[in-house]
N, C-alpha and C. Protein backbone atom coordinates (compact mmCIF):
# COMPACT_ATOMS: atom_id res chain seq x y z
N UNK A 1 -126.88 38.91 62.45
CA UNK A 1 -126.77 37.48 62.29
C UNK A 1 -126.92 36.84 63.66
N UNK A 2 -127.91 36.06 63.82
CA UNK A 2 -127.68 34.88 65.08
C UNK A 2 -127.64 33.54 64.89
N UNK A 3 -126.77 33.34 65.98
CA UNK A 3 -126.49 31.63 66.30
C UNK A 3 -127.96 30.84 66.50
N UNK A 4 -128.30 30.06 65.73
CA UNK A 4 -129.21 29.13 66.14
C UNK A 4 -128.18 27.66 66.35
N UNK A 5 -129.75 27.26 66.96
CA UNK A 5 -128.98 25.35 66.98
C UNK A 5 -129.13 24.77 65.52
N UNK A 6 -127.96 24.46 65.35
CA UNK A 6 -128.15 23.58 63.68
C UNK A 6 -128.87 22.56 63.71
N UNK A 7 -130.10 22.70 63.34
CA UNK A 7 -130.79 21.20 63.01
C UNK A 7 -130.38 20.71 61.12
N UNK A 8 -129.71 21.76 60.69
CA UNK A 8 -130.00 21.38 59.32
C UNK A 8 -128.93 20.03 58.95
N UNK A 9 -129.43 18.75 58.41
CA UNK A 9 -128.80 18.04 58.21
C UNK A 9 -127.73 17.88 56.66
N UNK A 10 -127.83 18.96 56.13
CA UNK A 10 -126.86 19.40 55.09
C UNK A 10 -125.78 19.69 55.66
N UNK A 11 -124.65 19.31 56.42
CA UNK A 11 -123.60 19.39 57.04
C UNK A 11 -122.60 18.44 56.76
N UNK A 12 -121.45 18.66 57.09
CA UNK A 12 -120.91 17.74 56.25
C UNK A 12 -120.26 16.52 57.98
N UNK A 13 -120.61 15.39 57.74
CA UNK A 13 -119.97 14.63 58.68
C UNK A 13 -119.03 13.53 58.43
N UNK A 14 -118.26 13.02 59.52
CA UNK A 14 -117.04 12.42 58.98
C UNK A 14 -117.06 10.66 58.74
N UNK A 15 -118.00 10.56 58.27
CA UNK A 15 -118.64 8.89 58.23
C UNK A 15 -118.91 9.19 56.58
N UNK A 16 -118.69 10.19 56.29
CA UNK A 16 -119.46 9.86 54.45
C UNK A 16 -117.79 10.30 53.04
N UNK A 17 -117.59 9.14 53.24
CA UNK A 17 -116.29 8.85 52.52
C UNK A 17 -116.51 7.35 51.88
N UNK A 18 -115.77 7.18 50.72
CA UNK A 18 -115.04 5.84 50.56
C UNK A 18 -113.75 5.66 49.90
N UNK A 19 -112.36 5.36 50.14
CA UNK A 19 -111.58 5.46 49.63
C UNK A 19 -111.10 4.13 48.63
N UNK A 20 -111.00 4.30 47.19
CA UNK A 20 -110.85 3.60 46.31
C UNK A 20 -109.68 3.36 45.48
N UNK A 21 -108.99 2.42 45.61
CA UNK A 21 -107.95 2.10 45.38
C UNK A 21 -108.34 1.18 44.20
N UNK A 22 -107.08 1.44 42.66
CA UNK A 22 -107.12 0.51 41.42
C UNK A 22 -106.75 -0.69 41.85
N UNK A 23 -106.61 -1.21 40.64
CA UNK A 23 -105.67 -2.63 40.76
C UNK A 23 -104.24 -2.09 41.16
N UNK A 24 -104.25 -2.99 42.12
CA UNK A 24 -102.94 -2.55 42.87
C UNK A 24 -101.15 -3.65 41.86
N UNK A 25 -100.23 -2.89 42.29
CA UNK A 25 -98.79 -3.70 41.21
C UNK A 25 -99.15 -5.08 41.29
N UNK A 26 -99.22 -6.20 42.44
CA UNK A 26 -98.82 -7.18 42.58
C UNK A 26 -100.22 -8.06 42.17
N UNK A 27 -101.44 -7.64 42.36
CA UNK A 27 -102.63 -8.17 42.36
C UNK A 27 -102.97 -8.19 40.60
N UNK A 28 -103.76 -9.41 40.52
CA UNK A 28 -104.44 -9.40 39.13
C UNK A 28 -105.76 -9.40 38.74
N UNK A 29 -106.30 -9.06 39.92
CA UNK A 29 -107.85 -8.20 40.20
C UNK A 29 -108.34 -6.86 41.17
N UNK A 30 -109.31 -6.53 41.26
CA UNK A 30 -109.54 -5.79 41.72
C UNK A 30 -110.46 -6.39 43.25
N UNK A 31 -110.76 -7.52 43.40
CA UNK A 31 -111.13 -8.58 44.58
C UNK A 31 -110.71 -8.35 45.76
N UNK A 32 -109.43 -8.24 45.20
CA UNK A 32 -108.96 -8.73 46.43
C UNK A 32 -108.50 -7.05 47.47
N UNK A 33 -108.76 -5.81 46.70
CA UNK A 33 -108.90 -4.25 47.42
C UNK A 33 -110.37 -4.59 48.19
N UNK A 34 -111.48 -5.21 47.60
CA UNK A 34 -112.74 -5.03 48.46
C UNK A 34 -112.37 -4.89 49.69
N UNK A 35 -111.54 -5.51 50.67
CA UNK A 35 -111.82 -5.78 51.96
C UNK A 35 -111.17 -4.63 52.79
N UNK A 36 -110.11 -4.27 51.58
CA UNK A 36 -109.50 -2.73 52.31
C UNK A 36 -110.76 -1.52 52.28
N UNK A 37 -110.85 -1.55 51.26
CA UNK A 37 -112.06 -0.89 51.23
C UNK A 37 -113.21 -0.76 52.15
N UNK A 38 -113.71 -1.86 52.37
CA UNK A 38 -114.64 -1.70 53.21
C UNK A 38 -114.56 -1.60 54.20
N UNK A 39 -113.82 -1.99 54.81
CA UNK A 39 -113.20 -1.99 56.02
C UNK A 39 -112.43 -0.70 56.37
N UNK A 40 -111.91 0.26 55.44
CA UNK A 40 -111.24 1.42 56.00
C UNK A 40 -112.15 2.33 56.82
N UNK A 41 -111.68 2.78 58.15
CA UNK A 41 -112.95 3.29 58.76
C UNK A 41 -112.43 5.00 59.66
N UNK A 42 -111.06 4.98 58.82
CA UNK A 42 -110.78 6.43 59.18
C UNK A 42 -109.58 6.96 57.96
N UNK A 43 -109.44 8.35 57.43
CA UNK A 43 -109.47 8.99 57.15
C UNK A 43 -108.71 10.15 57.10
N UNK A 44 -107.51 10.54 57.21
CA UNK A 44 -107.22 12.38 57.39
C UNK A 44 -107.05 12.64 56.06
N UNK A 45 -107.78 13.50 55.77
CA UNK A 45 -107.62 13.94 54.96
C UNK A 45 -105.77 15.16 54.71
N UNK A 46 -105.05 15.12 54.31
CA UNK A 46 -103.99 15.56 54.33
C UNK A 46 -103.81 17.31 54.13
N UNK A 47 -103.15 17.43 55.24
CA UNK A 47 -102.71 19.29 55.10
C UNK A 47 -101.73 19.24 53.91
N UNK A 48 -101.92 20.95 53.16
CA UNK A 48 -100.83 21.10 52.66
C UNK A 48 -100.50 22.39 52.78
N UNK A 49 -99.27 22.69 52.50
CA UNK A 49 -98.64 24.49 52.48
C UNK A 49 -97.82 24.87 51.88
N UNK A 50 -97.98 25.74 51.11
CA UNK A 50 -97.02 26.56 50.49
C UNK A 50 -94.99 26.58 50.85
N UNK A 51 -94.45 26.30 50.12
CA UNK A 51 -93.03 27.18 50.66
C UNK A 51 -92.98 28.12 50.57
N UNK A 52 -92.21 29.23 51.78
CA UNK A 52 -92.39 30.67 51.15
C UNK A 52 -90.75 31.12 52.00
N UNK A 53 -91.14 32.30 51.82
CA UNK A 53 -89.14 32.89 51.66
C UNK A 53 -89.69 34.50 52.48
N UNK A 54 -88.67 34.30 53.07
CA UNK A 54 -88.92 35.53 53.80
C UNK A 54 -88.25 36.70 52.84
N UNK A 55 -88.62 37.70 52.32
CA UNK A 55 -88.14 39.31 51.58
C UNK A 55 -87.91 40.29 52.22
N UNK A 56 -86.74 40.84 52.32
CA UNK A 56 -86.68 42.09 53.16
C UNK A 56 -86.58 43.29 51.96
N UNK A 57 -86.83 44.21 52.09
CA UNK A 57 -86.89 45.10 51.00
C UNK A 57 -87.20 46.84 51.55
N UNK A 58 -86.28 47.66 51.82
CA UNK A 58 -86.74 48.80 52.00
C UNK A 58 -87.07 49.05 53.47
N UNK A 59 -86.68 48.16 54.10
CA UNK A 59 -87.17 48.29 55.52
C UNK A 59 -88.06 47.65 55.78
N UNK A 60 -89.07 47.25 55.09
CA UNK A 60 -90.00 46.19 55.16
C UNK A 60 -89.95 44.93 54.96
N UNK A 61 -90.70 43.62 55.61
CA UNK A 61 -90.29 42.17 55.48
C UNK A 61 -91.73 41.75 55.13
N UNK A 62 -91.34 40.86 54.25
CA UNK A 62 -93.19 40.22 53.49
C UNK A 62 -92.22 39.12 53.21
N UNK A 63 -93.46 37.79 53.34
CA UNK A 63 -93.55 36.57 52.57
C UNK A 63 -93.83 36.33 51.46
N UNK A 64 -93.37 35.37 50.74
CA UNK A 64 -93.51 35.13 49.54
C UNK A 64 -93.73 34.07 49.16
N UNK A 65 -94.19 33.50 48.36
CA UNK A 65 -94.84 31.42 48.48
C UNK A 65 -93.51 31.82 47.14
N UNK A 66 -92.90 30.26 47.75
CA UNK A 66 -92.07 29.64 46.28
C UNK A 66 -92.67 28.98 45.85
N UNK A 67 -92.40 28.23 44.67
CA UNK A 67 -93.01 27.60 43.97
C UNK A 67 -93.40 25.99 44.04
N UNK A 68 -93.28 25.95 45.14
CA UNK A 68 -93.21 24.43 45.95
C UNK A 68 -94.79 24.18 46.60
N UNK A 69 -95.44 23.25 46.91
CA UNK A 69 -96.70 23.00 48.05
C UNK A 69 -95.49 21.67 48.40
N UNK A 70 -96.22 21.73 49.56
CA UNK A 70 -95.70 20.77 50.25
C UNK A 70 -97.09 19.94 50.14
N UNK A 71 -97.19 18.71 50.42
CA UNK A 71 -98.40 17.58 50.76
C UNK A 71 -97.94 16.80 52.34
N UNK A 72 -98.70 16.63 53.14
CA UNK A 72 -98.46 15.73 54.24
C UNK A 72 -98.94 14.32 53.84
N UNK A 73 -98.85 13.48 54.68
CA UNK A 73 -98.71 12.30 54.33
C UNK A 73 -100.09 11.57 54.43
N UNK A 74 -100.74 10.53 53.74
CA UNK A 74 -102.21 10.44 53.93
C UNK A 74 -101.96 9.08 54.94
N UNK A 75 -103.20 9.55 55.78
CA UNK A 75 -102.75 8.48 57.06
C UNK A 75 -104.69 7.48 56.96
N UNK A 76 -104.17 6.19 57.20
CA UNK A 76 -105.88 5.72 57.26
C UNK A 76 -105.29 4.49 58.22
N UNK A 77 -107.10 4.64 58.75
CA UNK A 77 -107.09 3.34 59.46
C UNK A 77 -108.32 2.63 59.24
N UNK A 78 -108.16 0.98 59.50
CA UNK A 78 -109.10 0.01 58.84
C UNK A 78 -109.11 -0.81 60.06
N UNK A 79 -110.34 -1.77 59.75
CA UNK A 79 -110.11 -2.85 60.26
C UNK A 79 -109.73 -3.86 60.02
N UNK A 80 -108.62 -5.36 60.45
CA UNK A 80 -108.51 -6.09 59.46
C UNK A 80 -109.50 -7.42 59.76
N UNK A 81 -109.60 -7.94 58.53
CA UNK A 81 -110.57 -8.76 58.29
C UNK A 81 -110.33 -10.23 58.81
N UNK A 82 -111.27 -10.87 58.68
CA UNK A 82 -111.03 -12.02 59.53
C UNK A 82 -109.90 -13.39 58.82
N UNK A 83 -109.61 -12.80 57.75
CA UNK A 83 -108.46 -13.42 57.10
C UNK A 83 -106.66 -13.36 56.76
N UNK A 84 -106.99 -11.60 57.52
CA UNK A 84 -106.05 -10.87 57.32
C UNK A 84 -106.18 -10.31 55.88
N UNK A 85 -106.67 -10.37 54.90
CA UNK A 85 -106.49 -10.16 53.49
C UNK A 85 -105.83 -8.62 53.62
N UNK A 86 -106.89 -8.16 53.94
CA UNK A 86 -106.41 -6.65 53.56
C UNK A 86 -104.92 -5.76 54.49
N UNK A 87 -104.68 -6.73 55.31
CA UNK A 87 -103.61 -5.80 55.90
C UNK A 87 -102.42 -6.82 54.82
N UNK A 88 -102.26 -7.73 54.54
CA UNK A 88 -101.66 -8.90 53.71
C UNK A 88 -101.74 -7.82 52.16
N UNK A 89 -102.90 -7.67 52.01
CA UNK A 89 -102.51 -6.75 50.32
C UNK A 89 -101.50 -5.65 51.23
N UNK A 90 -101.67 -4.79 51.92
CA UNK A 90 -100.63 -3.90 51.82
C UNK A 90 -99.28 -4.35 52.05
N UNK A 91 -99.18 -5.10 52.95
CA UNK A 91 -98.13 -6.15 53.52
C UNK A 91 -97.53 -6.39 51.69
N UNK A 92 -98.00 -6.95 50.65
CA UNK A 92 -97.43 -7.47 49.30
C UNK A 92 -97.32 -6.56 48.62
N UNK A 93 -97.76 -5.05 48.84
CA UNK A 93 -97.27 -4.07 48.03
C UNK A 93 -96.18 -3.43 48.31
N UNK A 94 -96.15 -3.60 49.78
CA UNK A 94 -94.65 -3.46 50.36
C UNK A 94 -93.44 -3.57 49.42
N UNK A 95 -93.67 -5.39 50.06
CA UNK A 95 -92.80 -6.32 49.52
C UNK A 95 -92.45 -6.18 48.31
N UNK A 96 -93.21 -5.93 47.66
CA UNK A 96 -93.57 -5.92 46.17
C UNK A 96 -91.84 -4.56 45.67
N UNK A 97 -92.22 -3.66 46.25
CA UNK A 97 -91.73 -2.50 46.19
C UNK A 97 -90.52 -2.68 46.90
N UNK A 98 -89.59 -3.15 47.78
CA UNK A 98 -88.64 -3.68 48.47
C UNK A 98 -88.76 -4.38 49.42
N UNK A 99 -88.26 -5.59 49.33
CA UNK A 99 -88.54 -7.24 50.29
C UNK A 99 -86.73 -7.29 51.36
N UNK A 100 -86.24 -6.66 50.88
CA UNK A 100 -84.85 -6.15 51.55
C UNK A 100 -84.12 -7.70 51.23
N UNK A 101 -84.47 -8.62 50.62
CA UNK A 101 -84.10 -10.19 50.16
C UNK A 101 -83.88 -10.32 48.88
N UNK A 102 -84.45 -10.11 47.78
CA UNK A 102 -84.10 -10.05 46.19
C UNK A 102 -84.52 -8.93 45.78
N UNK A 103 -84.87 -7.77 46.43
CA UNK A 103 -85.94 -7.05 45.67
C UNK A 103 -85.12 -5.49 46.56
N UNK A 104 -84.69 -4.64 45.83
CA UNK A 104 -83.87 -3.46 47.15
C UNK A 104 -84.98 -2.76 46.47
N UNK A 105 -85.67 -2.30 45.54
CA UNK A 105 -86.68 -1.30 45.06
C UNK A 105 -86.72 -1.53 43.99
N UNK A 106 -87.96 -0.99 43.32
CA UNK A 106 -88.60 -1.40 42.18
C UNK A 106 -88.35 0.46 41.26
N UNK A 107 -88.67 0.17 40.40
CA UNK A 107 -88.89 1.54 39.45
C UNK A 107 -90.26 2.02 40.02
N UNK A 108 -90.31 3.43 40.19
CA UNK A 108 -91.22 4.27 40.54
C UNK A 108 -92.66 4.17 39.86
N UNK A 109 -92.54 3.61 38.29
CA UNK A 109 -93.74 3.57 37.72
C UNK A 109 -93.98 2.28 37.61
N UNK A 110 -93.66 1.23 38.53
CA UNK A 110 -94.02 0.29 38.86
C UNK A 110 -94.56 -0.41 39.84
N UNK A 111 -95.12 1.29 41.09
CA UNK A 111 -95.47 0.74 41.98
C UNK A 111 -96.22 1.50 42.75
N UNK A 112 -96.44 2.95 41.80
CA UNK A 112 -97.56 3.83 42.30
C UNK A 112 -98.17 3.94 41.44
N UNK A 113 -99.06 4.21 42.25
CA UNK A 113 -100.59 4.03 41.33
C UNK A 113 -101.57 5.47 41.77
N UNK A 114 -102.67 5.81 41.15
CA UNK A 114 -103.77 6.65 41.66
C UNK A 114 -105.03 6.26 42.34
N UNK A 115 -104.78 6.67 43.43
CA UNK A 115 -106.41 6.63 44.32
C UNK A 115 -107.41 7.57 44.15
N UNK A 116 -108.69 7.28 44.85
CA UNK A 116 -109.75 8.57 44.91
C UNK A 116 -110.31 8.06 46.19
N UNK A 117 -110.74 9.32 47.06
CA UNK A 117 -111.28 9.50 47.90
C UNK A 117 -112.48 10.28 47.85
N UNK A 118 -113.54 9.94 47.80
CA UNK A 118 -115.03 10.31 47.19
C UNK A 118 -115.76 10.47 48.76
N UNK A 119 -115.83 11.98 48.36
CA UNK A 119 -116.39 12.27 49.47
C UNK A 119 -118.26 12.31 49.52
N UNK A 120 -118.84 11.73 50.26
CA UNK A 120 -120.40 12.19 49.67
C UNK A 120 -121.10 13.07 50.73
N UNK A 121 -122.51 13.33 50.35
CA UNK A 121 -123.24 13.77 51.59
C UNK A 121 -123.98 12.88 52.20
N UNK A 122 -125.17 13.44 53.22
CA UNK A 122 -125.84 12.77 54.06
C UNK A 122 -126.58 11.92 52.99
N UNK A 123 -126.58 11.67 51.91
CA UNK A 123 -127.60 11.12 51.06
C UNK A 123 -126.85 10.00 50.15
N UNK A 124 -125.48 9.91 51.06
CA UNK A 124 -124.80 8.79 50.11
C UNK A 124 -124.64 9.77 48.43
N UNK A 125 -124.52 10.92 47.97
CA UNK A 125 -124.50 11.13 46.68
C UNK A 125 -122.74 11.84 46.73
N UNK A 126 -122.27 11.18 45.82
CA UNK A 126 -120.78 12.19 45.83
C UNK A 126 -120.91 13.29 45.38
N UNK A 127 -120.03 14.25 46.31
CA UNK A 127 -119.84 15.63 45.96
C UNK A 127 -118.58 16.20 45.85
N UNK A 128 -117.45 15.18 46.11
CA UNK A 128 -116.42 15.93 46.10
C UNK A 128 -115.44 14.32 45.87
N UNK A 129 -114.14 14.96 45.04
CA UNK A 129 -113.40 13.70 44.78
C UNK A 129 -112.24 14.28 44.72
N UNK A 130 -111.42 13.53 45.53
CA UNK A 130 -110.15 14.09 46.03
C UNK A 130 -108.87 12.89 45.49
N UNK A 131 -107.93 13.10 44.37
CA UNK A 131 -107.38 11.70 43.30
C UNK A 131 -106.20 11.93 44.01
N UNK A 132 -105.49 10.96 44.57
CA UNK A 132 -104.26 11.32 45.13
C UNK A 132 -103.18 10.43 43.36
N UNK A 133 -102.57 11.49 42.94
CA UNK A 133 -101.87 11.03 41.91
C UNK A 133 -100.59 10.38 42.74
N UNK A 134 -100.15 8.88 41.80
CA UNK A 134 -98.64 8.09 42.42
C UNK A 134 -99.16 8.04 43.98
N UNK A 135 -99.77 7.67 44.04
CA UNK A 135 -99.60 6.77 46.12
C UNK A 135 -99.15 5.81 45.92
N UNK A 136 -98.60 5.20 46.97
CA UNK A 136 -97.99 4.25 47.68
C UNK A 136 -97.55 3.93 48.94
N UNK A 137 -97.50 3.05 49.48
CA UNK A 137 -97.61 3.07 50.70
C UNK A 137 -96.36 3.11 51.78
N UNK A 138 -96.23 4.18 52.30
CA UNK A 138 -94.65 4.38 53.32
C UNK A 138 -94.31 3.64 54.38
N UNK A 139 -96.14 2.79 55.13
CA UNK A 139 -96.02 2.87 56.49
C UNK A 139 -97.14 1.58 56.82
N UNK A 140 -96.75 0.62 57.29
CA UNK A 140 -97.82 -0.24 57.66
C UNK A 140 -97.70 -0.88 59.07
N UNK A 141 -99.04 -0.19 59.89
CA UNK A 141 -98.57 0.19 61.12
C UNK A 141 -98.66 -1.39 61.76
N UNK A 142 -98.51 -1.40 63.01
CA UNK A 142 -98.68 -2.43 63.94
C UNK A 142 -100.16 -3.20 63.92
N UNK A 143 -100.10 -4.24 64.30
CA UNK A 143 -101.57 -5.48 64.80
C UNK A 143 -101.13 -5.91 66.17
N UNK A 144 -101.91 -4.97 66.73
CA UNK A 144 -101.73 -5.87 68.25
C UNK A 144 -102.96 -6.87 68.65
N UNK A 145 -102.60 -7.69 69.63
CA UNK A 145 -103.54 -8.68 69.75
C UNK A 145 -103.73 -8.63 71.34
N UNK A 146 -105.00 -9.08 71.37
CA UNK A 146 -105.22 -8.75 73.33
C UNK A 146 -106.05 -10.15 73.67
N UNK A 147 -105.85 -10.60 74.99
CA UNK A 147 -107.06 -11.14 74.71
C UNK A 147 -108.12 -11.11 76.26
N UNK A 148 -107.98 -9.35 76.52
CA UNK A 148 -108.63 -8.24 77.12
C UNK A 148 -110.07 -8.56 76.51
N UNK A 149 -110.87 -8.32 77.74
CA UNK A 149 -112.47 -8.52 77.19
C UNK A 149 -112.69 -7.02 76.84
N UNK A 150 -113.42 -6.61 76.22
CA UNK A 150 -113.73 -5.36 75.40
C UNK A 150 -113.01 -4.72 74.17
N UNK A 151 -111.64 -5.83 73.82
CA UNK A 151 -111.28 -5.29 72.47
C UNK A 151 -111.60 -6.51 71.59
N UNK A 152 -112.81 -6.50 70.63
CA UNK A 152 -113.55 -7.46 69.54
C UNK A 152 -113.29 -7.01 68.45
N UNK A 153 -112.29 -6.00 68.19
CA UNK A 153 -111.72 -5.75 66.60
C UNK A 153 -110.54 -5.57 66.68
N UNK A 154 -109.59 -6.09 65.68
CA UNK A 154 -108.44 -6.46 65.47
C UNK A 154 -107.80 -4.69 64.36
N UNK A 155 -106.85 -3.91 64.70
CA UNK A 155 -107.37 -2.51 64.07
C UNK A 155 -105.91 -2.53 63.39
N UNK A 156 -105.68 -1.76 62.31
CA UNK A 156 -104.01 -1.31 61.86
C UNK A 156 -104.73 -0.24 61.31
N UNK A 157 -103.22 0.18 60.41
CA UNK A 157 -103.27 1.82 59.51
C UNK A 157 -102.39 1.48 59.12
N UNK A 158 -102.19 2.67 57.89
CA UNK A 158 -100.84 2.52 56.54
C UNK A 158 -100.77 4.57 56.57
N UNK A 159 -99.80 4.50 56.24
CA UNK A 159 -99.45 5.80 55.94
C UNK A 159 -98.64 6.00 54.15
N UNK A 160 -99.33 6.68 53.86
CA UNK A 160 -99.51 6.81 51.96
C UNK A 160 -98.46 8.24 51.63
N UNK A 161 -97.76 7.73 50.67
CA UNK A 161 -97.11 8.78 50.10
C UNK A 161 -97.59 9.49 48.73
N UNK A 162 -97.32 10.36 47.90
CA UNK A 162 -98.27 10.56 46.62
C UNK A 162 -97.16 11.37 46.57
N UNK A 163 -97.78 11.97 44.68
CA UNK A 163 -97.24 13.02 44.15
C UNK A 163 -97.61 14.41 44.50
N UNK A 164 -98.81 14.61 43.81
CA UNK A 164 -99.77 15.65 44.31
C UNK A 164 -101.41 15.14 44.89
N UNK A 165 -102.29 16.18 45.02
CA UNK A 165 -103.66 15.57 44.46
C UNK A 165 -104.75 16.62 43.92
N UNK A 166 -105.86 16.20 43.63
CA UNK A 166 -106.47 17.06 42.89
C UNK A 166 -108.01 16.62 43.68
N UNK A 167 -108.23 18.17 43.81
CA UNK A 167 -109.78 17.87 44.27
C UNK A 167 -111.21 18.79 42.85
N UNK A 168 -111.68 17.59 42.89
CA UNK A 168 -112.86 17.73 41.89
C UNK A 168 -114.19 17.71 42.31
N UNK A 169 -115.03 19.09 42.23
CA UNK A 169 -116.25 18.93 43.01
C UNK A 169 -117.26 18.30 41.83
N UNK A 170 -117.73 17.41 42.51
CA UNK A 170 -118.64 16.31 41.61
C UNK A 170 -119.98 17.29 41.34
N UNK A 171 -120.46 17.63 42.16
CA UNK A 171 -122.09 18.22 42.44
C UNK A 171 -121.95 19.28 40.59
């Protein structure tokens, strides 16, 4: 086997995603996600791992997976728009979910929902779809403002909680 230089453009690169979010609890369209959407411009895709238990037995020690996966937390970052809309929808799903003023928390099936993260190739075609079941959002990071010459985008992130997720190869 030898190393060549990869020219082949069947590779997978980290620009070919879109993450799609339903009608969210508080909203009564789907309008007003466009701008998260389009605007989301990063991505981790989330680690996960097994629980496992250490066995001693006979003199010998082996691992064992319990019956647990763990999920890490889905982290994205966007840009926000020139209205604020989209950092404002997460900002109201928050709220929505506890305002710490009339609202201490809502019922669980009242405020997660299912996403997909559609992964495609170089050809824009999806090949892979990754459904995060029950997300919601844990974490809605900072907006800083400068008014430094060379920063012309205004940037945040949210950090997403879920149940599980499921990956489905489209192709």
């Amino acid at each position: 086997m030898t190393c060549e230089q990869n020219t082949n453009i069947n590779i997978a690169t980290p620009s070919n995603f879109r993450m799609v979010f339903p009608k969210l609890p508080q909203q009564t369209s789907l309008a007003r996600n466009n701008e998260l959407a389009l605007n989301t411009h990063g991505i981790i895709l989330p680690a996960l791992s097994l629980n496992y238990e250490e066995i001693h037995w006979e003199g010998a020690k082996r691992f064992v997976a319990q019956n647990q996966i763990m999920f890490d937390q889905l982290q994205t970052q966007f840009l926000v728009d020139s209205k604020f809309l989209n950092w404002t929808l997460l900002f109201e799903w928050m709220t929505y979910i506890s305002n710490n003023k009339d609202i201490m928390g809502r019922d669980y099936a009242k405020y997660a929902v299912d996403a997909t993260l559609a992964i495609t190739d170089n050809f824009q075609n999806e090949i892979l779809s990754v459904k995060f079941a029950g997300i919601w959002p844990l974490n809605l990071q900072e907006v800083s403002f400068s008014m430094r010459e060379g920063e012309v985008f205004v940037e945040s992130g949210a950090s997403f909680v879920y149940d599980y997720l499921e990956v489905k190869s489209v192709t």
